[in-house]
Protein backbone atom coordinates (compact mmCIF):
# COMPACT_ATOMS: atom_id res chain seq x y z
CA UNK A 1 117.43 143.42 -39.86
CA UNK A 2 115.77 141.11 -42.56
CA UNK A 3 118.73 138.98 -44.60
CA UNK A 4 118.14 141.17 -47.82
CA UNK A 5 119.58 144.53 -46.17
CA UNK A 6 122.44 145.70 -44.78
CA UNK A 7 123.77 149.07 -43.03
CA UNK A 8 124.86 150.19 -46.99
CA UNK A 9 121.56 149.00 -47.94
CA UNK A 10 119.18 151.07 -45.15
CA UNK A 11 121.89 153.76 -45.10
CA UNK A 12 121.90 154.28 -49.37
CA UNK A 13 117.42 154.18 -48.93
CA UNK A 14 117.47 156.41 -46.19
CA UNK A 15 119.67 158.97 -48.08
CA UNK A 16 117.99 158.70 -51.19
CA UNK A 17 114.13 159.71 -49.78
CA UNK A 18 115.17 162.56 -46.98
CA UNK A 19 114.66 164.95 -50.17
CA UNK A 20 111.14 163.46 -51.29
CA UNK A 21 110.16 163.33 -47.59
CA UNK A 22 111.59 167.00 -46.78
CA UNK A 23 109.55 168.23 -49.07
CA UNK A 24 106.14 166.86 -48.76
CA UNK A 25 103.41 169.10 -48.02
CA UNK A 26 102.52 169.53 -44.35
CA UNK A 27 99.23 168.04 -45.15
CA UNK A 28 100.31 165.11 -46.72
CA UNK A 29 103.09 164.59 -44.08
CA UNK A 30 100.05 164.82 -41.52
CA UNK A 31 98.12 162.11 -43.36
CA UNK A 32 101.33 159.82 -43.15
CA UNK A 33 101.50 159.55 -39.81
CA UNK A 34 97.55 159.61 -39.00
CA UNK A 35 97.95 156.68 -41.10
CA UNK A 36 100.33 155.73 -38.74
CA UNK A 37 98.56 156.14 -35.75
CA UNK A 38 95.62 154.26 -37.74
CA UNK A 39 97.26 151.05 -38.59
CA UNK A 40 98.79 150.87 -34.82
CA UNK A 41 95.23 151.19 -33.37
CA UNK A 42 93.33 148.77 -35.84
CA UNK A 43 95.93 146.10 -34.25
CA UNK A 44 95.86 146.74 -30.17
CA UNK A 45 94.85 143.08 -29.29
CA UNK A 46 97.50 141.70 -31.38
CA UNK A 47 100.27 144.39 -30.28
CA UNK A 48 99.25 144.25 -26.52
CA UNK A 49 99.37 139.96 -26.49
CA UNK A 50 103.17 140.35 -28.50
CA UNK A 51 104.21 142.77 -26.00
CA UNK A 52 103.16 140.66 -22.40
CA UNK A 53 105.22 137.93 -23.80
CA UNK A 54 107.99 139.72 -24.65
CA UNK A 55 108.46 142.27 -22.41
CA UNK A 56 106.01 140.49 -18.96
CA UNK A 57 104.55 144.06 -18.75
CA UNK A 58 100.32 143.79 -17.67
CA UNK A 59 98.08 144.29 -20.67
CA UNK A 60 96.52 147.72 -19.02
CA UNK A 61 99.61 149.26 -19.02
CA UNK A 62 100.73 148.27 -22.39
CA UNK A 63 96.83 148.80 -23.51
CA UNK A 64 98.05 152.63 -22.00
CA UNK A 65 100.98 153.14 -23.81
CA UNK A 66 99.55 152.05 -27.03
CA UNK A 67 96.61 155.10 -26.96
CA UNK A 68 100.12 157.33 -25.92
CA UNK A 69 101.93 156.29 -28.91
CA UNK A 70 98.77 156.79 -31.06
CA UNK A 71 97.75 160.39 -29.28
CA UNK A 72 101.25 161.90 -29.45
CA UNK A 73 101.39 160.82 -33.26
CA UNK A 74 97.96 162.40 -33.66
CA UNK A 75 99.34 165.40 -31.94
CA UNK A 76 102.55 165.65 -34.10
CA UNK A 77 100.06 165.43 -37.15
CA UNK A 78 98.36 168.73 -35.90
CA UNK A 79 101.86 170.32 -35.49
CA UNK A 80 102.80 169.62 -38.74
CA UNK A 81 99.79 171.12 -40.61
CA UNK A 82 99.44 174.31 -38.17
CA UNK A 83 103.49 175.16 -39.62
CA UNK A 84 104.29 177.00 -36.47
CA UNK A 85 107.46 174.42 -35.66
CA UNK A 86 108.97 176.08 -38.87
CA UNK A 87 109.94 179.28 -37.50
CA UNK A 88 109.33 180.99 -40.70
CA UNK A 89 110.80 184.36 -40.12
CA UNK A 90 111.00 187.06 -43.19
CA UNK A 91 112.48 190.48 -42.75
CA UNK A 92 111.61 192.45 -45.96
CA UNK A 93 114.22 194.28 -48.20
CA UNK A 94 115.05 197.96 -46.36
CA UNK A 95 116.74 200.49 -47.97
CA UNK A 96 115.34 203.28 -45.34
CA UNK A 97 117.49 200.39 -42.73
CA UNK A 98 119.24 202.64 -40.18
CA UNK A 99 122.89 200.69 -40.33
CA UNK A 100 122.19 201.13 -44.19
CA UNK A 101 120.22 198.92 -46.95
CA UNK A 102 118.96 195.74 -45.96
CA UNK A 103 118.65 192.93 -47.92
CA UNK A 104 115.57 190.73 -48.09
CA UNK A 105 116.19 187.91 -45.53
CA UNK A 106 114.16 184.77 -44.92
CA UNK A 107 114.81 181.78 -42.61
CA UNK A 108 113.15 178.85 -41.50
CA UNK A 109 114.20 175.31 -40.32
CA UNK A 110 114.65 172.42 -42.55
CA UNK A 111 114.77 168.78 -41.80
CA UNK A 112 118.73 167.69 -40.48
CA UNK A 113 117.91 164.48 -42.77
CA UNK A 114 117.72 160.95 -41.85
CA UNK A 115 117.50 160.10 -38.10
CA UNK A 116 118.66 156.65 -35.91
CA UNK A 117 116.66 156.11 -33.10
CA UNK A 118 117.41 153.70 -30.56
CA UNK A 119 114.61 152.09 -29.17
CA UNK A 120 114.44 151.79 -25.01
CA UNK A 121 113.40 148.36 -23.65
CA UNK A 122 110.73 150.01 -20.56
CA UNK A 123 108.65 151.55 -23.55
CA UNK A 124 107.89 148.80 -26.30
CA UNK A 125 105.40 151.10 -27.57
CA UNK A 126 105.92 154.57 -26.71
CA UNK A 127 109.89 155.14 -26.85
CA UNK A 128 110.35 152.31 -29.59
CA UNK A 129 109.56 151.68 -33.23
CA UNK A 130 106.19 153.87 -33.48
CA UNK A 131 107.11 156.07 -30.23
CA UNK A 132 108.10 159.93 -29.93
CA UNK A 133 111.52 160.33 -31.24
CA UNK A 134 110.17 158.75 -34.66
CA UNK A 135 107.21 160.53 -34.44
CA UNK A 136 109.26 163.69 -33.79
CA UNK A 137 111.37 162.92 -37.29
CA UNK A 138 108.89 162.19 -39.22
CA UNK A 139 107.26 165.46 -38.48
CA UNK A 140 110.40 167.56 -38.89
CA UNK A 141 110.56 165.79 -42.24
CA UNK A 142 113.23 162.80 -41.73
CA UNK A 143 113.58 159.41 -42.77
CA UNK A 144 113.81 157.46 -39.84
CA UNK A 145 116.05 153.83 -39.31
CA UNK A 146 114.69 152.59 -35.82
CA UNK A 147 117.50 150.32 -34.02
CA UNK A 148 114.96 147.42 -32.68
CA UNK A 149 115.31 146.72 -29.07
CA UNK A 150 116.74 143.29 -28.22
CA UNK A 151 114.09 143.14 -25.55
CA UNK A 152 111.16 142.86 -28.12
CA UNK A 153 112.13 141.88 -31.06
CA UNK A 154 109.19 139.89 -32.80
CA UNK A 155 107.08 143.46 -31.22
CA UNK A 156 109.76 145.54 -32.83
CA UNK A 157 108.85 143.76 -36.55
CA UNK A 158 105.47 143.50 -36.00
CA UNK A 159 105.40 147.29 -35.67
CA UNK A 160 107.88 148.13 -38.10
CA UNK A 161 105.40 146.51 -40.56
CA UNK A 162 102.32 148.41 -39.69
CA UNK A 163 104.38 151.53 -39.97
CA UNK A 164 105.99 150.65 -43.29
CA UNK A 165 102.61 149.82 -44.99
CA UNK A 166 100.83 152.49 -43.86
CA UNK A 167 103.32 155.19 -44.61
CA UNK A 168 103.54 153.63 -48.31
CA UNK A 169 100.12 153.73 -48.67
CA UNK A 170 100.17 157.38 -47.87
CA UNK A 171 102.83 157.81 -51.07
CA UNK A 172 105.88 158.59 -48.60
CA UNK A 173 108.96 157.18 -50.32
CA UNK A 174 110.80 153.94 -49.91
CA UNK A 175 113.36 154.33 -47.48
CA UNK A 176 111.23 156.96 -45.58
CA UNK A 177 111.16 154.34 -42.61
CA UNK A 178 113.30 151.23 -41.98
CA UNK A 179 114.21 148.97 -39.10
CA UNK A 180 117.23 147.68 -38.33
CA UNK A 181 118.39 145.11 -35.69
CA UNK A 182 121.87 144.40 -33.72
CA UNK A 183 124.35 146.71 -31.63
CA UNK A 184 126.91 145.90 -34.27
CA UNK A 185 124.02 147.91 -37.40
CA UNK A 186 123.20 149.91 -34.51
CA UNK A 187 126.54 151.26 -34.38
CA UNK A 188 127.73 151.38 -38.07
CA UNK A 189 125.00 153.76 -38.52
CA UNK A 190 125.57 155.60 -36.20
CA UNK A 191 129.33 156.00 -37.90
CA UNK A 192 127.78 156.47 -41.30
CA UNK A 193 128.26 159.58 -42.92
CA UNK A 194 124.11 159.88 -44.10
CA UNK A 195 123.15 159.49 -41.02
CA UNK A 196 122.51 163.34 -39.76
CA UNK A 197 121.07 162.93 -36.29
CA UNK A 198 120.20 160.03 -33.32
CA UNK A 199 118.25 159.47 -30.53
CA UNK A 200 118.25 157.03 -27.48
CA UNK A 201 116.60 155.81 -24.54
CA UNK A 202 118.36 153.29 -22.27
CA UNK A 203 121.38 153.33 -20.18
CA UNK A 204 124.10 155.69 -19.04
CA UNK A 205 126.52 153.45 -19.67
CA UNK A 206 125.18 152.70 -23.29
CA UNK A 207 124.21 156.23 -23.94
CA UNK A 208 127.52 157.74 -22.95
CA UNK A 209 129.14 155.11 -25.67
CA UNK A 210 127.15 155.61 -28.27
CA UNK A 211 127.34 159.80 -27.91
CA UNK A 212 130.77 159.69 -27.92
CA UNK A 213 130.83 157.89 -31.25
CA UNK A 214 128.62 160.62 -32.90
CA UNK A 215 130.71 163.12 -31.06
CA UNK A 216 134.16 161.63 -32.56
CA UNK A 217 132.99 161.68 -36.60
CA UNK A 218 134.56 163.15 -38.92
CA UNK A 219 131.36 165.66 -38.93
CA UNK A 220 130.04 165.55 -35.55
CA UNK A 221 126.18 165.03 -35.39
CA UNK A 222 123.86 166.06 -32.94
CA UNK A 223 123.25 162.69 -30.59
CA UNK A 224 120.07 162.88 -27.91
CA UNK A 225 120.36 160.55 -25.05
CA UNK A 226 117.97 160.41 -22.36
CA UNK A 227 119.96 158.63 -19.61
CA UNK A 228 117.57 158.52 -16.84
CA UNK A 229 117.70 159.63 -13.47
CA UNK A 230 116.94 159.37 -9.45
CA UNK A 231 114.65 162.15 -9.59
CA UNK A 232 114.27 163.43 -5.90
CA UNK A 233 111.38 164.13 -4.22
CA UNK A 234 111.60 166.94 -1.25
CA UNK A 235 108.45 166.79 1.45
CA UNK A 236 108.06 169.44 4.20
CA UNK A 237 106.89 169.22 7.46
CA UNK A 238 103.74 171.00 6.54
CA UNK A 239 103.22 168.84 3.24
CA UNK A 240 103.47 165.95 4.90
CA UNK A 241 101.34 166.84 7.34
CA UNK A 242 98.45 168.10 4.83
CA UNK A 243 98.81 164.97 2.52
CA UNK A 244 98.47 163.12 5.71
CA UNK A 245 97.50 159.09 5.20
CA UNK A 246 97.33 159.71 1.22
CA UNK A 247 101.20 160.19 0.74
CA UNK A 248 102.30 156.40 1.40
CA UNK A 249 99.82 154.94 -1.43
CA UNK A 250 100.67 157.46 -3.29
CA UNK A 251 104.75 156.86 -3.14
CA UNK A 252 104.94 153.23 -2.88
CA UNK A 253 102.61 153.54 -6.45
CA UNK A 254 104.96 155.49 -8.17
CA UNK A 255 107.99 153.10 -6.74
CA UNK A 256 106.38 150.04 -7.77
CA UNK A 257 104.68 151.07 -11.28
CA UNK A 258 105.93 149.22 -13.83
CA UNK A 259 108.52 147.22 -11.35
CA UNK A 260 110.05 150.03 -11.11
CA UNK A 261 111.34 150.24 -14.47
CA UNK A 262 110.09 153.77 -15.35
CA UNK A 263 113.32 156.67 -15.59
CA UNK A 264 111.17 159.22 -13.69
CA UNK A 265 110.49 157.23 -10.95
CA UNK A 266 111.71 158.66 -6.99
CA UNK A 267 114.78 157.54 -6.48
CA UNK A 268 115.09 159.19 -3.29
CA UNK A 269 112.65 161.31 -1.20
CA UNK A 270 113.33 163.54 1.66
CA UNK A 271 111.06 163.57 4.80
CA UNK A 272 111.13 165.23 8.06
CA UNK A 273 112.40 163.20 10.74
CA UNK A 274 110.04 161.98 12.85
CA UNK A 275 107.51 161.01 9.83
CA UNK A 276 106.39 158.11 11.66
CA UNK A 277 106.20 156.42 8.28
CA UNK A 278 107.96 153.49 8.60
CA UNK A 279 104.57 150.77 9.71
CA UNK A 280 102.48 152.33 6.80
CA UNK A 281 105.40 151.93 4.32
CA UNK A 282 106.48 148.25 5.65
CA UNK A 283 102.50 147.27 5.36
CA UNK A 284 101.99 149.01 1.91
CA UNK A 285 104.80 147.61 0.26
CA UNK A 286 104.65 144.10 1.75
CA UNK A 287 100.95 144.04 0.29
CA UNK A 288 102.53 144.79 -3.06
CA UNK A 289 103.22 141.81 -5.11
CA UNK A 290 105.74 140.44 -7.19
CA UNK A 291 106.26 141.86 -10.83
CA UNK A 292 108.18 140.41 -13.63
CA UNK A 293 111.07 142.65 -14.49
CA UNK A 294 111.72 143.19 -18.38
CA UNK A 295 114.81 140.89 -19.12
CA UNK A 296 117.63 138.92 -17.45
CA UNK A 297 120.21 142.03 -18.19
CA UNK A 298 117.91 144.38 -16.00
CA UNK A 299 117.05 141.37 -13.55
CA UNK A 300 121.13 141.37 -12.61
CA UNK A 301 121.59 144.62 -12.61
CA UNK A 302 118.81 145.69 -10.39
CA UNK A 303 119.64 142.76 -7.91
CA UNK A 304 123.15 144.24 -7.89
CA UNK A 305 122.30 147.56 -6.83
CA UNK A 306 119.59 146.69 -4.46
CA UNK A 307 122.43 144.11 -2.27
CA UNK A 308 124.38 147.52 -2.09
CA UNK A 309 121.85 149.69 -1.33
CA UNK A 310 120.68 146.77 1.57
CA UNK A 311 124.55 146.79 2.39
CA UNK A 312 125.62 150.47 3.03
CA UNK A 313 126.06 151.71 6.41
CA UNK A 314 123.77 154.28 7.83
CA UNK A 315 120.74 152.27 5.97
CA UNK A 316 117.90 151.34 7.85
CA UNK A 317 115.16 148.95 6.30
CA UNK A 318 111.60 149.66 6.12
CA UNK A 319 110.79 146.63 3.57
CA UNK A 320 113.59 144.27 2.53
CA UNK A 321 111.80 143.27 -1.14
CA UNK A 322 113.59 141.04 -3.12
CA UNK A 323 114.15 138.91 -6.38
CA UNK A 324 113.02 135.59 -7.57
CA UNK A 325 114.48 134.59 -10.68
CA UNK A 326 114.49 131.51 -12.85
CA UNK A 327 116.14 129.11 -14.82
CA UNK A 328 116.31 131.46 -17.85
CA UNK A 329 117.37 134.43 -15.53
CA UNK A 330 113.87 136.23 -15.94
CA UNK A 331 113.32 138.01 -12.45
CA UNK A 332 110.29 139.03 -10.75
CA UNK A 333 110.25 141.59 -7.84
CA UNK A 334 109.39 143.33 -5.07
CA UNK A 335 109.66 146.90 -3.60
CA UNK A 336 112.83 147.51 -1.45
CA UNK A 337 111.96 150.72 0.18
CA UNK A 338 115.24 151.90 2.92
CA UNK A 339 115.97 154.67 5.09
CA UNK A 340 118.82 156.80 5.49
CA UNK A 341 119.95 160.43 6.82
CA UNK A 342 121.04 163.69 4.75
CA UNK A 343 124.81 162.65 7.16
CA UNK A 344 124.49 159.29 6.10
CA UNK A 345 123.91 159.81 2.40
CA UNK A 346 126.72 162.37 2.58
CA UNK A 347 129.01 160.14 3.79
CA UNK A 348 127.91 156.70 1.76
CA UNK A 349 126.63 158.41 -1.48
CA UNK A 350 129.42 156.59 -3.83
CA UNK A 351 127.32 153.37 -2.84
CA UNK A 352 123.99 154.26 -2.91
CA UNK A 353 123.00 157.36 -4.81
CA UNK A 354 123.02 155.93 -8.38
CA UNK A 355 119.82 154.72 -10.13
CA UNK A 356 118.01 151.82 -9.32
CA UNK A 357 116.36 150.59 -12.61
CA UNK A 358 113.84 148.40 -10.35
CA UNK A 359 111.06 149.33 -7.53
CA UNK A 360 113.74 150.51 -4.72
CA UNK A 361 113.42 153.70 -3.15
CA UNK A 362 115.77 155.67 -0.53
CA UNK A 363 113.81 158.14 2.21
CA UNK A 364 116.12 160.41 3.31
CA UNK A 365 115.41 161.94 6.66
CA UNK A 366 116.34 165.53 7.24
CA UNK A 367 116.19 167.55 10.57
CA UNK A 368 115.59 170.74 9.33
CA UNK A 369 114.54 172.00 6.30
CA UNK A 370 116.70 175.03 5.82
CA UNK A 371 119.50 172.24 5.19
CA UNK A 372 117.43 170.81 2.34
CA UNK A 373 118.81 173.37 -0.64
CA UNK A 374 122.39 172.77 0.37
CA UNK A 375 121.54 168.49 0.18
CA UNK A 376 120.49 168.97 -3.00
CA UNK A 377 122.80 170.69 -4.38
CA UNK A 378 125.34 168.39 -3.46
CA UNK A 379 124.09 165.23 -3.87
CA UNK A 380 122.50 165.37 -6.37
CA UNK A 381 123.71 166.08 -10.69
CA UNK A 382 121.15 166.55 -13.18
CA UNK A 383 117.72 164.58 -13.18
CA UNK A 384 114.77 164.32 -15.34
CA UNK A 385 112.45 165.53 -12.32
CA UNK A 386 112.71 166.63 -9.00
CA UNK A 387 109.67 167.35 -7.24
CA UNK A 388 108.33 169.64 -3.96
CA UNK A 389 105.29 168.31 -1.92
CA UNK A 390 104.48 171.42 0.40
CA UNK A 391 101.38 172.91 2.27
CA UNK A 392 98.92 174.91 0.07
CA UNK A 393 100.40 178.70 0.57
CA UNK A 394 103.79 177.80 2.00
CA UNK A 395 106.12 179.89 0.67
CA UNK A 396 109.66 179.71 2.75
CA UNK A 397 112.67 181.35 2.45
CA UNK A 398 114.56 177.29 2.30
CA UNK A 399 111.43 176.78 0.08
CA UNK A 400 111.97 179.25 -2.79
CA UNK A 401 115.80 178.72 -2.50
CA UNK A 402 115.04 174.81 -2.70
CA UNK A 403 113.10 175.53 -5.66
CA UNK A 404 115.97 177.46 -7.39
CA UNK A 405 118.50 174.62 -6.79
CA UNK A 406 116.15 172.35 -8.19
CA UNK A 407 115.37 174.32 -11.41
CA UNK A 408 119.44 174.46 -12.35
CA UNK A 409 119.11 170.62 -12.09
CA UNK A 410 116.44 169.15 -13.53
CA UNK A 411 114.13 169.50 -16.89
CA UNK A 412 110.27 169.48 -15.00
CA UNK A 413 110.02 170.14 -11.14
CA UNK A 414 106.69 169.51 -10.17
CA UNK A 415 104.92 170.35 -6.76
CA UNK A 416 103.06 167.63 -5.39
CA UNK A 417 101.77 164.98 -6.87
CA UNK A 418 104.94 162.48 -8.51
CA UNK A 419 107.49 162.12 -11.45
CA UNK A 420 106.03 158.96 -12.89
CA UNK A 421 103.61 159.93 -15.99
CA UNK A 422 104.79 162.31 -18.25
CA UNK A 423 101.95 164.14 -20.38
CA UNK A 424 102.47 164.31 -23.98
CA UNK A 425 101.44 168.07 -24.65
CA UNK A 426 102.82 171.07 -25.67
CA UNK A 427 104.77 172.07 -22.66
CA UNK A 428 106.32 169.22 -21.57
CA UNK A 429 110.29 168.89 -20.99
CA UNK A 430 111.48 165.28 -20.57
CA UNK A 431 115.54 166.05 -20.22
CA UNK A 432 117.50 167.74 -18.13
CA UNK A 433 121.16 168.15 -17.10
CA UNK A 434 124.10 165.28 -17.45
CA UNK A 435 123.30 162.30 -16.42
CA UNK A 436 119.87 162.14 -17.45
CA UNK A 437 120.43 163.49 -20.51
CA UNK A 438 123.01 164.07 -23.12
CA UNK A 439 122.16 167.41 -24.36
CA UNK A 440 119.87 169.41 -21.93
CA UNK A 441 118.32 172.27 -24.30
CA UNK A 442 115.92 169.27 -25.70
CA UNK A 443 113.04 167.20 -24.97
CA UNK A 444 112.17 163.57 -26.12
CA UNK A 445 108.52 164.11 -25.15
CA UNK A 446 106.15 167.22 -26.35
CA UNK A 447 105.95 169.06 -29.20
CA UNK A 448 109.25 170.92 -29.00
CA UNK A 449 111.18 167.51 -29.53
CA UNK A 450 110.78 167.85 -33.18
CA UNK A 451 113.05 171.04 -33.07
CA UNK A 452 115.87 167.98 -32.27
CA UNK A 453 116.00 167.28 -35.83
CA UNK A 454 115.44 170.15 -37.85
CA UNK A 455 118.37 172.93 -38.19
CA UNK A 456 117.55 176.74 -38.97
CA UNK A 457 119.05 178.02 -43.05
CA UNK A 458 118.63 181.64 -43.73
CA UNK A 459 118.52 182.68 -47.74
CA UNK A 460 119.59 186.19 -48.49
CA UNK A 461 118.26 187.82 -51.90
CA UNK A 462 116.94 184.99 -53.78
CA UNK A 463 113.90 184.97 -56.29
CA UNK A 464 110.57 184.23 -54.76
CA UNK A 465 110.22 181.96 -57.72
CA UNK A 466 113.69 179.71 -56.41
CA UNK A 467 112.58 179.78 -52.79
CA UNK A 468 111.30 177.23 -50.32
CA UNK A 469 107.32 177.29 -50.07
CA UNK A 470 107.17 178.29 -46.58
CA UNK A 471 109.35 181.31 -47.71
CA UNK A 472 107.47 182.43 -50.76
CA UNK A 473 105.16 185.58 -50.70
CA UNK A 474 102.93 183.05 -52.03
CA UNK A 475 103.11 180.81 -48.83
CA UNK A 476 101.24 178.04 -50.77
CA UNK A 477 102.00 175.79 -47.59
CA UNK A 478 100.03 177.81 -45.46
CA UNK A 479 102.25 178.60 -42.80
CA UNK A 480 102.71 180.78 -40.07
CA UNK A 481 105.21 183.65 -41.39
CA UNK A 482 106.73 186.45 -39.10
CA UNK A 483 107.60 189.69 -41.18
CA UNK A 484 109.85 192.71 -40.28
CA UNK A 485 108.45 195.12 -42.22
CA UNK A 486 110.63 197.80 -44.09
CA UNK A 487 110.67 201.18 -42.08
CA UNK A 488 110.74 199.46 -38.91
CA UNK A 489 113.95 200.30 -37.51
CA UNK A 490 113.46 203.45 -37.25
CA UNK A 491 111.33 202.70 -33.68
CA UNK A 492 113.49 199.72 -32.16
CA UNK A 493 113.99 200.34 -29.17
CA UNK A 494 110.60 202.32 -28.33
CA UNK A 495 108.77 199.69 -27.29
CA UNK A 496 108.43 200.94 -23.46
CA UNK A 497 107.22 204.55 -24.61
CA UNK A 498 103.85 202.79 -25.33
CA UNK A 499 103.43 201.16 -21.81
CA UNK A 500 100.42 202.34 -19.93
């Protein structure tokens, strides 16, 4: 936060431009953020070399997540101009209705107003100042306040100036974006009655605080926490055996991407007994060197949880790992990959089946896979992923029940391949069930996460002249508009007669 503003301050500007930015055309709103996605791309050298000092991530990844950040807010842009996220919907005065006359009824969403969005500390790019959820509210029409990370600040201002300028220079209103910086801002926004919506990415423990503030106001506000997750992996005999000497890369990869520090990465991943995995594993990972993790904070807490995970009974070790840090408490590590049994984790899962923000992984050996629907559903609550790695055709009884239990408890179950990656298109679902997230009918990644901060008004009866313009007969936004025509009562519920 700069020494000129305060909460009152950011709060008062945000407040006073939701109307102005609520109401500019989709094409202009478009333009705004292409600008956006503009400014952030005509600075790459200068964003990447800010971020490997901050944050100790390598320049190709954060060279990756810069072209995400700028793609998804290209994307949104699209979105905004095609209308369809408005859910214009228009049912036409009916005085031939069969439960009697029917009024002229048309509904749409509007913009909830502004939005705080916490940024995480894995993503500097993606999930922070310029990332989705501010991409998603400044599609849906919403001043945004970004709460700067702690982990990159002089990143987080850096950014927050390209996206300030350029949205100004587009005409969008002061006060349409702002950044603001400490837990103590954080959370007086968050209290503060203008404030209509939030968004996080970061801890359970952090997440679960900061809901339950928005939950307790005087008027409640919708808060979206993405919590992360262990996200399971399940492999059958046959998969394992048709992935053959490609499925050790391939896990200790997503494990160790990023350290680690990635909320969709496998947490635990059954296997057959008998896998005969443990050489490959010990070599791969021991041929794996040491990466820095993000901050001190994560550096403790990772160590933490890896000396119980190393500690619990019924663990075997395939590659011990460890951390190095240093006189500052910055950490650097390596994978910690461990072995267990469905009994074992049944009886020891208090100690060992939380998150492990770091690149540790549990294999969990199973002796037959009939049991493998019942393990899940017991040890596991909800999870971002949970994926299936199975033989091309298989198609089990234990494997279609397996796939039911996993549907009910995560937001994207994926066969083969693995969690870590998540594609920024239209049909994406990043969320899923408590703990990973705090309201599981939403995304933070796709197109459908802008429906987080827009809320649906209906107007009954009013003048064409006094309506919105995505309501108008008019439609001089250009919108996608779905009628009910009058007279068409009269066949509801005659939709099968026409079937071939």
């Amino acid at each position: 936060m700069t020494p000129s503003q305060d909460t009152e301050t950011i709060a008062a500007k945000a407040a006073a431009a939701a109307e102005t930015v609520a109401a500019t055309p989709p094409r202009d709103r478009a333009a705004a953020i292409l600008s956006v996605a503009d400014a952030i791309e005509g600075d790459v050298d200068g964003l990447v070399a800010l971020a490997a000092r901050e944050t100790g991530l390598g320049e190709a990844r954060l060279r990756g997540e810069i072209a995400r950040t700028v793609l998804q807010l290209r994307l949104f842009a699209d979105v905004v101009v095609a209308g369809d996220y408005l859910d214009v919907r228009i049912d036409e005065g009916d005085p031939a209705f069969v439960l009697g006359p029917r009024p002229d009824i048309r509904r749409y969403l509007v913009p909830v107003g502004p939005v705080l969005n916490y940024a995480a500390s894995n993503f500097p790019f993606a999930f922070s100042v310029a990332g989705g959820d501010t991409a998603a509210a400044l599609a849906a029409g919403c001043p945004v306040i970004v709460k700067a990370h702690p982990g990159h600040p002089g990143l987080s201002r850096r950014t927050a100036d390209l996206v300030t300028a350029a949205l100004a220079a587009a005409g969008m209103p002061d006060g349409a974006f702002q950044l603001v910086e400490g837990d103590d801002e954080g959370v007086a926004l968050l209290k503060d009655p203008r404030v209509r919506a939030a968004s996080f990415t970061g801890s359970q423990r952090a997440g679960r605080f900061l809901a339950d503030i928005a939950a307790s106001r005087p008027a409640p506000i919708p808060f979206y926490g993405e919590l992360g997750s262990v996200n399971p992996v399940f492999v059958t005999r046959s998969g394992l055996a048709e992935e053959g000497e490609g499925f050790v890369p391939a896990f200790l990869a997503s494990v160790s991407g990023s350290a680690g520090q990635l909320c969709t990465k496998p947490g635990f991943v059954f296997v057959p007994a008998g896998h005969a995995l443990d050489g490959a594993i010990t070599g791969a990972a021991g041929a794996i060197g040491e990466q820095r993790l993000l901050n001190g904070k994560i550096t403790a807490g990772y160590d933490e949880r890896r000396r119980a995970v190393l500690a619990s009974d019924g663990v075997r070790v395939l590659a011990e790992g460890g951390v190095r840090t240093d006189e500052e408490g910055e950490g650097w590590a390596t994978p910690t990959i461990v072995a267990t049994t469905v009994d074992a984790l049944n009886r020891n899962g208090d100690r060992i089946l939380d998150e492990s923000f770091g690149p540790l992984s549990v294999l969990v050996e199973y002796d037959d896979e009939a049991e493998l629907p019942a393990a899940a559903e017991a040890l596991f609550e909800g999870s971002l992923t949970a994926t299936v790695h199975a033989a091309d055709g298989e198609s089990s009884p234990a494997l279609r029940s397996l796939v039911r239990v996993l549907s009910e408890r995560a937001g994207r179950v994926l066969f083969g391949g693995w969690p870590t990656g998540v594609a920024v298109t239209p049909a994406m679902q990043h969320g899923g069930p408590w703990p990973a997230t705090t309201n599981d009918s939403s995304t933070s990644v796709g197109t459908a996460s802008i429906g987080r901060f827009l809320r649906p008004v209906a107007y009954q009866g009013v003048p064409d002249a006094l309506l919105p313009e995505p309501l108008r007969t008019s439609n001089p936004w250009g919108v996608p508009q779905r009628r009910s025509a009058a007279g068409e009562s009269e066949h509801w519920g005659h939709a099968l007669d026409s079937r071939d």
